[in-house]
N, C-alpha and C. Protein backbone atom coordinates (compact mmCIF):
# COMPACT_ATOMS: atom_id res chain seq x y z
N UNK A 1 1.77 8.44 -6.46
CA UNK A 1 2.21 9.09 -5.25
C UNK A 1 3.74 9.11 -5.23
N UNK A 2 4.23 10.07 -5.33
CA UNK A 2 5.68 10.56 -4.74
C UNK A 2 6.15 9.89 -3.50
N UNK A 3 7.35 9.36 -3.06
CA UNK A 3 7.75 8.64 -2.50
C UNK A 3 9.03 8.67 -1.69
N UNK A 4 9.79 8.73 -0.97
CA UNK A 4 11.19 8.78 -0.63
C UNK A 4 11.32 7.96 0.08
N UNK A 5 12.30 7.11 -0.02
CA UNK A 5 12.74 5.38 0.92
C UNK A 5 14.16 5.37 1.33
N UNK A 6 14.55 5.13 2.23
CA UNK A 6 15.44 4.44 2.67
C UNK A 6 16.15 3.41 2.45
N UNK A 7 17.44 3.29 1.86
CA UNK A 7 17.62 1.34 1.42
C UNK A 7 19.15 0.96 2.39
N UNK A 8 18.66 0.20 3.60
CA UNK A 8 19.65 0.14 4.08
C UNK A 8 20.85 -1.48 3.85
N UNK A 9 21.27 -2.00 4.60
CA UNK A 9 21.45 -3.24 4.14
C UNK A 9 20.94 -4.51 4.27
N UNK A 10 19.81 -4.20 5.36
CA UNK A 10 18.85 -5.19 5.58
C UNK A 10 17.77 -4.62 5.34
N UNK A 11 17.36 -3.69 5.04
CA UNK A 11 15.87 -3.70 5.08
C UNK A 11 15.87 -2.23 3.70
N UNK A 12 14.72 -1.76 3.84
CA UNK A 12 13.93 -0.83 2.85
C UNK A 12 13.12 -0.19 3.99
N UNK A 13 12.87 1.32 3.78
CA UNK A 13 12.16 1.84 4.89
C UNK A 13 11.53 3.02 3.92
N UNK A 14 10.24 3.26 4.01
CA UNK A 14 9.45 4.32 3.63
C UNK A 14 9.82 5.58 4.53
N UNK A 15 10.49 6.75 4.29
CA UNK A 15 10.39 7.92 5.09
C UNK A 15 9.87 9.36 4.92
N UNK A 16 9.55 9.31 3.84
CA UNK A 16 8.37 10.40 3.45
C UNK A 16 7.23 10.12 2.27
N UNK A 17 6.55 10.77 2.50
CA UNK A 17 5.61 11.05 1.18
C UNK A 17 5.12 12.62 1.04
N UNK A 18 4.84 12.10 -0.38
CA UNK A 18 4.38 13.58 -1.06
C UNK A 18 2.86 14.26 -0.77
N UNK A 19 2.34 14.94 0.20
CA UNK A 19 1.13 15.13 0.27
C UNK A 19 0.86 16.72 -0.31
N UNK A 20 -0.49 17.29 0.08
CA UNK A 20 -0.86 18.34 -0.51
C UNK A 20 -0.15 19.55 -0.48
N UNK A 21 0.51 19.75 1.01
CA UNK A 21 1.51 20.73 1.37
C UNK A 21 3.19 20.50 1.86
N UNK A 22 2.96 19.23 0.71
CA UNK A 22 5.00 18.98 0.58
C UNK A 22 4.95 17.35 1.15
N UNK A 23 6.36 17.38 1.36
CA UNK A 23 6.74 16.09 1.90
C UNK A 23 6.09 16.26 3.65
N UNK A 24 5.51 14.58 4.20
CA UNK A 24 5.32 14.27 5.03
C UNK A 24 6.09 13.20 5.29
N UNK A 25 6.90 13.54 6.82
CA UNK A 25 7.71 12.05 7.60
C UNK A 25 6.93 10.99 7.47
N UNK A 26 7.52 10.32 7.77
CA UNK A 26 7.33 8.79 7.91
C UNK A 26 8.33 8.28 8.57
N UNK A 27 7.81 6.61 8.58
CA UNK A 27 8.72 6.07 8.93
C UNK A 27 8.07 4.39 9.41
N UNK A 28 8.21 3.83 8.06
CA UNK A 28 7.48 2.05 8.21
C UNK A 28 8.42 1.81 7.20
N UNK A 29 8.71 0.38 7.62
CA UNK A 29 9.18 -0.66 7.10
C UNK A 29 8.86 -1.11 5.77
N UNK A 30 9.50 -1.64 4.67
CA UNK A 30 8.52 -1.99 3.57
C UNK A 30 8.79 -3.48 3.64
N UNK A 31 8.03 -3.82 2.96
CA UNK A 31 8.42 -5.95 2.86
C UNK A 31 8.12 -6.26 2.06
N UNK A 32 8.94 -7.22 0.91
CA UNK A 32 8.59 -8.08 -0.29
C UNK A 32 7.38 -8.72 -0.51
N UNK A 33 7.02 -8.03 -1.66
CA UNK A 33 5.60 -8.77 -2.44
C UNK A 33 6.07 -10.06 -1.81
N UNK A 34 4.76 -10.71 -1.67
CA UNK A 34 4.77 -12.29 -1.74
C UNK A 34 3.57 -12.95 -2.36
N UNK A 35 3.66 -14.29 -2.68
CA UNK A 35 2.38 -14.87 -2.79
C UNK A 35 1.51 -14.92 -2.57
N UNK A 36 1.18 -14.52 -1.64
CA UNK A 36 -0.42 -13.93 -0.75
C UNK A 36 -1.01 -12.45 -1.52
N UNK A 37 0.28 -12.22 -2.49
CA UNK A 37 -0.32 -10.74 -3.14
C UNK A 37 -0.83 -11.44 -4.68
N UNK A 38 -1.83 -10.67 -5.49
CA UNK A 38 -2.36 -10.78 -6.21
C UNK A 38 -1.44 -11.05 -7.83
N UNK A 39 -1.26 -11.47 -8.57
CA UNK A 39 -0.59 -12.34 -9.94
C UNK A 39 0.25 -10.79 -10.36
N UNK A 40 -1.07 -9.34 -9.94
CA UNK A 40 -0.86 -8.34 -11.02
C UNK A 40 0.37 -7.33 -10.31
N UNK A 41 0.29 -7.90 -8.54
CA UNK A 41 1.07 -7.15 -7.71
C UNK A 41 2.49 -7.71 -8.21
N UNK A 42 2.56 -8.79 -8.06
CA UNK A 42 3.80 -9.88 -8.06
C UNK A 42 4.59 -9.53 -9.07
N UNK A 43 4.02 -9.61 -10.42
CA UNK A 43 4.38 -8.98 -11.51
C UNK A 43 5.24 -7.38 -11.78
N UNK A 44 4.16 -6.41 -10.93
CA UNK A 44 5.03 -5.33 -11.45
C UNK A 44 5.49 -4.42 -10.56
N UNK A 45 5.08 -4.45 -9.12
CA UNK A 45 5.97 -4.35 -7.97
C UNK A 45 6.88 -5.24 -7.19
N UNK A 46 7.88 -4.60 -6.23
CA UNK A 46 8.99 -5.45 -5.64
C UNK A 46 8.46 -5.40 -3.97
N UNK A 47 8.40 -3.91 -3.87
CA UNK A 47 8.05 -3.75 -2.59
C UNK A 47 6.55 -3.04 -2.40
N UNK A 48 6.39 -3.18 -0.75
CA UNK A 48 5.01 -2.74 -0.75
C UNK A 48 5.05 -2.52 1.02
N UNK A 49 4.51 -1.50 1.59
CA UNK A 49 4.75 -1.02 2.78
C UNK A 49 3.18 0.17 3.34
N UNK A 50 2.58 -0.27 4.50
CA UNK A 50 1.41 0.09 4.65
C UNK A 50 1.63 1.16 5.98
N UNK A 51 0.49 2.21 4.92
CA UNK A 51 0.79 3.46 5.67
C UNK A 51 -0.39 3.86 6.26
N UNK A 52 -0.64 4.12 7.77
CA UNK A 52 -1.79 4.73 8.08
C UNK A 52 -2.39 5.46 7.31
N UNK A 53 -4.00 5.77 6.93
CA UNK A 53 -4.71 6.90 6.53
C UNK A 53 -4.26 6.76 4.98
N UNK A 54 -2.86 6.07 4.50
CA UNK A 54 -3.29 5.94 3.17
C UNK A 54 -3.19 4.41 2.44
N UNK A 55 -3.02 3.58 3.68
CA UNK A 55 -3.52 2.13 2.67
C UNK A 55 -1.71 1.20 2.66
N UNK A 56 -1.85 0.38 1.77
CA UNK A 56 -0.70 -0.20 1.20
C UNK A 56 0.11 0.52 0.13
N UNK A 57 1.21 0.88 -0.51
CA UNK A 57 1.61 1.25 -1.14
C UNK A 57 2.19 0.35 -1.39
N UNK A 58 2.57 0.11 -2.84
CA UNK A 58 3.55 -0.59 -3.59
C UNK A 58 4.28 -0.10 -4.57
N UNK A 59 5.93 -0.67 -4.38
CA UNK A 59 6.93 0.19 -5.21
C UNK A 59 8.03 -0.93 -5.54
């Protein structure tokens, strides 16, 4: 999934995605993998930010 983020100086912000007929707004917060995420998440993502209707994303 196509992606566009925000990187400000405190935070990371999801503000669009790529859907069937172009970019769709947004606008959620993302937050650091942590330990509560799985060995395979930890490993090869940094961030990860949950989007209505399509789940968790990780980037």
């Amino acid at each position: 999934m196509l992606i566009k983020v925000k990187v400000g100086e405190r935070y990371i912000k999801l503000i669009a995605t790529k859907g069937t007929y172009g970019w769709e707004s947004k606008d959620y917060y993302a937050k650091e993998v942590s330990i509560s995420d799985s060995e395979f998440v930890r490993q090869n993502f940094t961030y990860r930010v949950w989007v209505p209707g399509l789940g968790t994303i990780y980037f």
